[in-house]
N, C-alpha and C. Protein backbone atom coordinates (compact mmCIF):
# COMPACT_ATOMS: atom_id res chain seq x y z
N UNK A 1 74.39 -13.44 -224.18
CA UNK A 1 74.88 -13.11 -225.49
C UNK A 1 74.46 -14.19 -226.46
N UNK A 2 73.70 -13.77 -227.63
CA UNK A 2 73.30 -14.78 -228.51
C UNK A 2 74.20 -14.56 -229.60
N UNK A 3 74.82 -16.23 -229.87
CA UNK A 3 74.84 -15.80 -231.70
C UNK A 3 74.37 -15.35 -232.70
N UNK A 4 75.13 -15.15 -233.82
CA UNK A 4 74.36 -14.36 -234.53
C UNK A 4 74.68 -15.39 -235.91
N UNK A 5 76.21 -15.89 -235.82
CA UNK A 5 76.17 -16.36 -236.88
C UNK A 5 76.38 -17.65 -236.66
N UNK A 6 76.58 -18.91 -237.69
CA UNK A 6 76.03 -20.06 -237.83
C UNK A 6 77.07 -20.85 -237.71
N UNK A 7 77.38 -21.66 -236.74
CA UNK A 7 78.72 -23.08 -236.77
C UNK A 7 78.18 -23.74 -237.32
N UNK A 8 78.72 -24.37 -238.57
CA UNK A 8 78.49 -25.57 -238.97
C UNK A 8 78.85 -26.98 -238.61
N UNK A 9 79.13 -26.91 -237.29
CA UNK A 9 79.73 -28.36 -237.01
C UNK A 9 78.26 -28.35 -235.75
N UNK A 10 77.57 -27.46 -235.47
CA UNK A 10 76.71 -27.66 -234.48
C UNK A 10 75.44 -27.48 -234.65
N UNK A 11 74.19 -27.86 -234.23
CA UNK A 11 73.05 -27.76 -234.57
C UNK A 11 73.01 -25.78 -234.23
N UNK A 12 72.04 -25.20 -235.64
CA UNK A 12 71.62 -24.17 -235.43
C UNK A 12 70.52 -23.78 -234.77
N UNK A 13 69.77 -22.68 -234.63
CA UNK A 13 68.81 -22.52 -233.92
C UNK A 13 67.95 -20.86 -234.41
N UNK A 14 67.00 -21.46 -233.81
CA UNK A 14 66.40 -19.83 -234.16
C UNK A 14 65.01 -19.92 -232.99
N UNK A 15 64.79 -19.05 -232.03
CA UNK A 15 64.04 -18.77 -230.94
C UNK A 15 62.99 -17.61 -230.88
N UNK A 16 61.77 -18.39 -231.13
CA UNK A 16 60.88 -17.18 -231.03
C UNK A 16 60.19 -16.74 -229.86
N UNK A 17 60.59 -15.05 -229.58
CA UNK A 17 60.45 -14.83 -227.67
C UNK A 17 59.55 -13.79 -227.86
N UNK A 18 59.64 -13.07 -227.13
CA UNK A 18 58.29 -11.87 -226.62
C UNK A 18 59.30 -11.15 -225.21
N UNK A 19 58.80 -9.87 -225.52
CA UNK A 19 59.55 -9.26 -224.35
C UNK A 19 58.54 -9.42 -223.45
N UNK A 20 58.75 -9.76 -221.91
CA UNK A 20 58.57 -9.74 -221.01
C UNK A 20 58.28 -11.54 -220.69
N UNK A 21 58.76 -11.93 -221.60
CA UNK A 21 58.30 -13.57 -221.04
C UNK A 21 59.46 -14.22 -220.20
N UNK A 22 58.98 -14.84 -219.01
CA UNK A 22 59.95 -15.60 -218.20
C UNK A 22 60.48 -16.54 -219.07
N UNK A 23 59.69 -17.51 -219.23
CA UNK A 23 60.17 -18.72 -220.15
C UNK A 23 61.47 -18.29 -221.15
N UNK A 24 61.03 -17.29 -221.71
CA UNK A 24 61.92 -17.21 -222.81
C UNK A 24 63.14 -16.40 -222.51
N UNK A 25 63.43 -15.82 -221.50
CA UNK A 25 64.94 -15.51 -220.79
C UNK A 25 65.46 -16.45 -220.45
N UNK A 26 64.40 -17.54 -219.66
CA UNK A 26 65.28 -18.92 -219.31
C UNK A 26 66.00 -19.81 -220.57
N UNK A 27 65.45 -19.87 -221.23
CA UNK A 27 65.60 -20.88 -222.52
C UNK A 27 66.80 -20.14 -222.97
N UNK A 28 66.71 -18.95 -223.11
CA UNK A 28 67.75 -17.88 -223.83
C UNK A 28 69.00 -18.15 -223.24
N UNK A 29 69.14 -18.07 -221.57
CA UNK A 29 69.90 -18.31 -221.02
C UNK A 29 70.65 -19.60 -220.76
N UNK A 30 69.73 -20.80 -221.07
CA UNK A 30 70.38 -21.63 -221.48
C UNK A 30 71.03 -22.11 -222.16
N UNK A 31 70.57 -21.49 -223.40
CA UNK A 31 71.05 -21.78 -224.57
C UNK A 31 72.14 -21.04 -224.45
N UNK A 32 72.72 -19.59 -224.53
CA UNK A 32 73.70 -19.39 -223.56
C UNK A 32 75.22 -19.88 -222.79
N UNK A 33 74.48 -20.82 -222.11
CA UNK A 33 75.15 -21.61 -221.15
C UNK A 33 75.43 -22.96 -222.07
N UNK A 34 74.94 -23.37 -222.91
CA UNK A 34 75.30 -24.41 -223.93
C UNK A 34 76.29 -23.88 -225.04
N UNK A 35 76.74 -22.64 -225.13
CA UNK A 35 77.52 -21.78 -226.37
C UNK A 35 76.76 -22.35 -227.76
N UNK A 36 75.39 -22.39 -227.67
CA UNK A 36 74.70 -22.75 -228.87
C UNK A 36 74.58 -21.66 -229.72
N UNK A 37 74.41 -21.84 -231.14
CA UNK A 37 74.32 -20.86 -232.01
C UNK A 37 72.96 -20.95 -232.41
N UNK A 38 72.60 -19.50 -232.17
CA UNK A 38 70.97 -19.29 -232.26
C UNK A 38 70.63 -18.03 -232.83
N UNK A 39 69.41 -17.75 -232.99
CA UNK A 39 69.06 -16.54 -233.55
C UNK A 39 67.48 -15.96 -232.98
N UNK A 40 67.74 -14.85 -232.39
CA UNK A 40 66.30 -14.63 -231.38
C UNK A 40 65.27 -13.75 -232.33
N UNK A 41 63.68 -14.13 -233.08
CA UNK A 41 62.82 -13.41 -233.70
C UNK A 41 61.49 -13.06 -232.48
N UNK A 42 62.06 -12.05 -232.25
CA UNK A 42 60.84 -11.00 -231.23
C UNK A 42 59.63 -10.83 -231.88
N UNK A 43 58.55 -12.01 -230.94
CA UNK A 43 57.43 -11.58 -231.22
C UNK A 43 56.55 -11.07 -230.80
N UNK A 44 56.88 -9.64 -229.77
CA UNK A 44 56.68 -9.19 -228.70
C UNK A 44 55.25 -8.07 -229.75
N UNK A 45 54.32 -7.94 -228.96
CA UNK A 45 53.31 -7.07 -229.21
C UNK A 45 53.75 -5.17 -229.81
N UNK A 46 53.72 -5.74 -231.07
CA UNK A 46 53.51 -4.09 -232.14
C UNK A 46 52.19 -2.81 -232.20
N UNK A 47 52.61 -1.90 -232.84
CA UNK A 47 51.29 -1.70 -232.93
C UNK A 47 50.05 -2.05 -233.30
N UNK A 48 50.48 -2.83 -234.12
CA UNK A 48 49.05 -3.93 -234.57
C UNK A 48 48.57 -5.13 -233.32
N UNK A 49 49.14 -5.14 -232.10
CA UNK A 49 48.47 -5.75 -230.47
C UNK A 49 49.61 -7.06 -231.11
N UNK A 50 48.74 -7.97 -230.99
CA UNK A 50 49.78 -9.33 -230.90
C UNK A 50 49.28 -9.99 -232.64
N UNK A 51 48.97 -9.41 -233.49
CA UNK A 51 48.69 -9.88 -234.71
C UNK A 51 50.12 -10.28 -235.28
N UNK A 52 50.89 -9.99 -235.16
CA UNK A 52 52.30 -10.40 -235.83
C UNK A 52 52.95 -12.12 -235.27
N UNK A 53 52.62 -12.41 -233.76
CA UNK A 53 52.45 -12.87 -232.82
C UNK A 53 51.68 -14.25 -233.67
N UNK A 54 49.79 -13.59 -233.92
CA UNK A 54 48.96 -14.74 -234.55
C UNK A 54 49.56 -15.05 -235.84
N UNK A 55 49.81 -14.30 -236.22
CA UNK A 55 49.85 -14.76 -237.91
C UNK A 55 51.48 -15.97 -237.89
N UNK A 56 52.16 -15.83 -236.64
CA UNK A 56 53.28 -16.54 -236.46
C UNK A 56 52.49 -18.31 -236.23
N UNK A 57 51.66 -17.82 -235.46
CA UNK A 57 51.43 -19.34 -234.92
C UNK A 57 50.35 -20.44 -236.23
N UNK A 58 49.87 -18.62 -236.85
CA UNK A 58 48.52 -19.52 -237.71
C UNK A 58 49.55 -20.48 -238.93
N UNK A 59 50.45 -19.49 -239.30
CA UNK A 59 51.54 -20.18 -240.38
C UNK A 59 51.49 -21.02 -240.77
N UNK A 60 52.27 -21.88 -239.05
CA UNK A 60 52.94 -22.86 -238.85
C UNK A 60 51.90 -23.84 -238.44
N UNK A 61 50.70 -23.45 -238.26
CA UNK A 61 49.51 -24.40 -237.93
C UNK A 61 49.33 -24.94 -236.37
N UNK A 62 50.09 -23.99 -236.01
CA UNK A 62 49.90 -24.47 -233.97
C UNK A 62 48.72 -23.97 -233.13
N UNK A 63 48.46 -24.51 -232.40
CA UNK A 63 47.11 -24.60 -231.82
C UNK A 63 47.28 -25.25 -230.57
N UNK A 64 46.30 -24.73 -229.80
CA UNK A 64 46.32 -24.82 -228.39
C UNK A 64 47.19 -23.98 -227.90
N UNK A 65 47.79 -25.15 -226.60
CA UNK A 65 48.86 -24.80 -225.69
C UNK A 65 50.49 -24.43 -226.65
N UNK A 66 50.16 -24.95 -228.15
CA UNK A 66 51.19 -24.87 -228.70
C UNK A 66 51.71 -23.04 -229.24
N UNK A 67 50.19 -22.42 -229.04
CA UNK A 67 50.68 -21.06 -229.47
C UNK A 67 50.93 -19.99 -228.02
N UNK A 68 52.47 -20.52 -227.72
CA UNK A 68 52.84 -19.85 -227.03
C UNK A 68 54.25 -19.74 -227.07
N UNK A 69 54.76 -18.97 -226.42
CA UNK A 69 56.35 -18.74 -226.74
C UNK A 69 56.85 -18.76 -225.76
N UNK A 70 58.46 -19.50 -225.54
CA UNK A 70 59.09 -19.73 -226.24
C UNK A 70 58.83 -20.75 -227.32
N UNK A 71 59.38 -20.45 -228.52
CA UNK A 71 59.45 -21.82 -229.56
C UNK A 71 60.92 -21.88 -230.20
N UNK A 72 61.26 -22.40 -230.22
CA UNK A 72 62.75 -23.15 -230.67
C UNK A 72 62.29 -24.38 -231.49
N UNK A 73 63.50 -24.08 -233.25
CA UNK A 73 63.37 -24.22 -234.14
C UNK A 73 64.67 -24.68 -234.15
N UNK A 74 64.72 -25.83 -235.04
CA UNK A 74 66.22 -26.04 -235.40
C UNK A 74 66.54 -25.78 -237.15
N UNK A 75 67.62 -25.10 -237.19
CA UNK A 75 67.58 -24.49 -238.50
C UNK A 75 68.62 -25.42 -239.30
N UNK A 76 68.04 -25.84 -240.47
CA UNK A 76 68.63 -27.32 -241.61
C UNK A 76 69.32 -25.77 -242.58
N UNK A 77 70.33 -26.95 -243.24
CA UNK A 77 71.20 -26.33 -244.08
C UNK A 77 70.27 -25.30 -245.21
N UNK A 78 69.57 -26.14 -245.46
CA UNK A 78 68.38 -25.02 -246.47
C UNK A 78 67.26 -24.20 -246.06
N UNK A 79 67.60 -24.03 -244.52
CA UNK A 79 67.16 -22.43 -244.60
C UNK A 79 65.19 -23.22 -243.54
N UNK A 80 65.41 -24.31 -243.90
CA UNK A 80 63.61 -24.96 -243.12
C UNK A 80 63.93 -24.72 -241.66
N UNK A 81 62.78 -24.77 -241.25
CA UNK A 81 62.74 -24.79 -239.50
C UNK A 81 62.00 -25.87 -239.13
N UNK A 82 62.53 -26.65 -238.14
CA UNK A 82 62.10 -27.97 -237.60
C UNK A 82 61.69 -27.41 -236.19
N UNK A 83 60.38 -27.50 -235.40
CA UNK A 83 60.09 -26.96 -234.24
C UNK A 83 60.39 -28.00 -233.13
N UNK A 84 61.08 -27.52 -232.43
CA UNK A 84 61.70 -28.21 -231.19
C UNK A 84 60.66 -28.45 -230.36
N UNK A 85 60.03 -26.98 -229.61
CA UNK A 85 59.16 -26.76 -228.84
C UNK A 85 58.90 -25.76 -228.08
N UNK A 86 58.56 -25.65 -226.69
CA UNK A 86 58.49 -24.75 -226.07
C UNK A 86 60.03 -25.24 -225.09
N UNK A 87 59.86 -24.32 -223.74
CA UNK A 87 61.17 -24.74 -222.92
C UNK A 87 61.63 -25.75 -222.25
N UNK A 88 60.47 -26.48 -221.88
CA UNK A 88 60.91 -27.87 -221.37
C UNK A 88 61.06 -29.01 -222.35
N UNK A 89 60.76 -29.01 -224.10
CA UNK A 89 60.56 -29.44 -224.45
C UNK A 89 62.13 -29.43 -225.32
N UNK A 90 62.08 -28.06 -225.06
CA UNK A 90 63.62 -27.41 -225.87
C UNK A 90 65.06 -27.90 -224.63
N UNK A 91 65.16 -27.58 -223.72
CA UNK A 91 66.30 -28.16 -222.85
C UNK A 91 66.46 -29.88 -222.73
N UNK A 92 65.04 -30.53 -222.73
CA UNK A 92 65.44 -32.10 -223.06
C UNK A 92 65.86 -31.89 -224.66
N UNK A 93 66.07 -31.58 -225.52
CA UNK A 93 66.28 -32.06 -226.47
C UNK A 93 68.05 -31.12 -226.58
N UNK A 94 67.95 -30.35 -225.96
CA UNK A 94 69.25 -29.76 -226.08
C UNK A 94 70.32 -30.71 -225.14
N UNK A 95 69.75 -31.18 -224.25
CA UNK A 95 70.43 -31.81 -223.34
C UNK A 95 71.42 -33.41 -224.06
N UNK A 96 70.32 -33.49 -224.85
CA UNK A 96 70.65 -34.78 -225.82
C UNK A 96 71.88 -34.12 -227.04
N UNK A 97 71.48 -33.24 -227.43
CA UNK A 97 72.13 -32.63 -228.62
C UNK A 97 73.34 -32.37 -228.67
N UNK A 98 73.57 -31.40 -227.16
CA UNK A 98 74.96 -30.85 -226.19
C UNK A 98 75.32 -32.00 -225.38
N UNK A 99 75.18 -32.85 -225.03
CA UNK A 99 75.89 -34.02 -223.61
C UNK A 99 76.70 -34.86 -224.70
């Protein structure tokens, strides 16, 4: 069960997944298991193939190994997104955030 809406006493979140990705059930589920408040943007393949997908990664200027999903974002009072990472990159930093 993901949040939907926003605690302000806790870091927010926003998670960009794809249906059928392992990674990103795990992360989901962690986050989850942390009662973190998050928000999941599916960037799972449309009819346009995975162009919704590229134009996500070209945006934000990621490249390489970086255009892949999961990505976890931490969401600031004004609405910016700060990129966490992918899942191993996202549970060490949650681990710090939540402990």
């Amino acid at each position: 069960m993901s949040a939907t809406s926003f605690d302000n006493t806790l870091p927010n979140f926003v998670l960009y997944s794809k249906s059928g990705c392992p990674s990103c059930v795990r992360l989901k589920e962690y986050l989850d298991s942390l009662g973190a408040s998050y928000q999941v943007k599916d960037l799972s393949d449309d009819e346009n193939g995975n162009a919704r997908r590229e134009a996500f990664y070209d945006n934000r200027g990621l490249t390489g190994t970086d255009r892949r999903v999961p990505k976890l974002f931490e969401l600031s009072a004004d609405g910016s997104e700060f990129m966490i990472g992918g899942e191993e990159d996202s549970r060490e930093y949650l681990d710090v955030i939540f402990s």
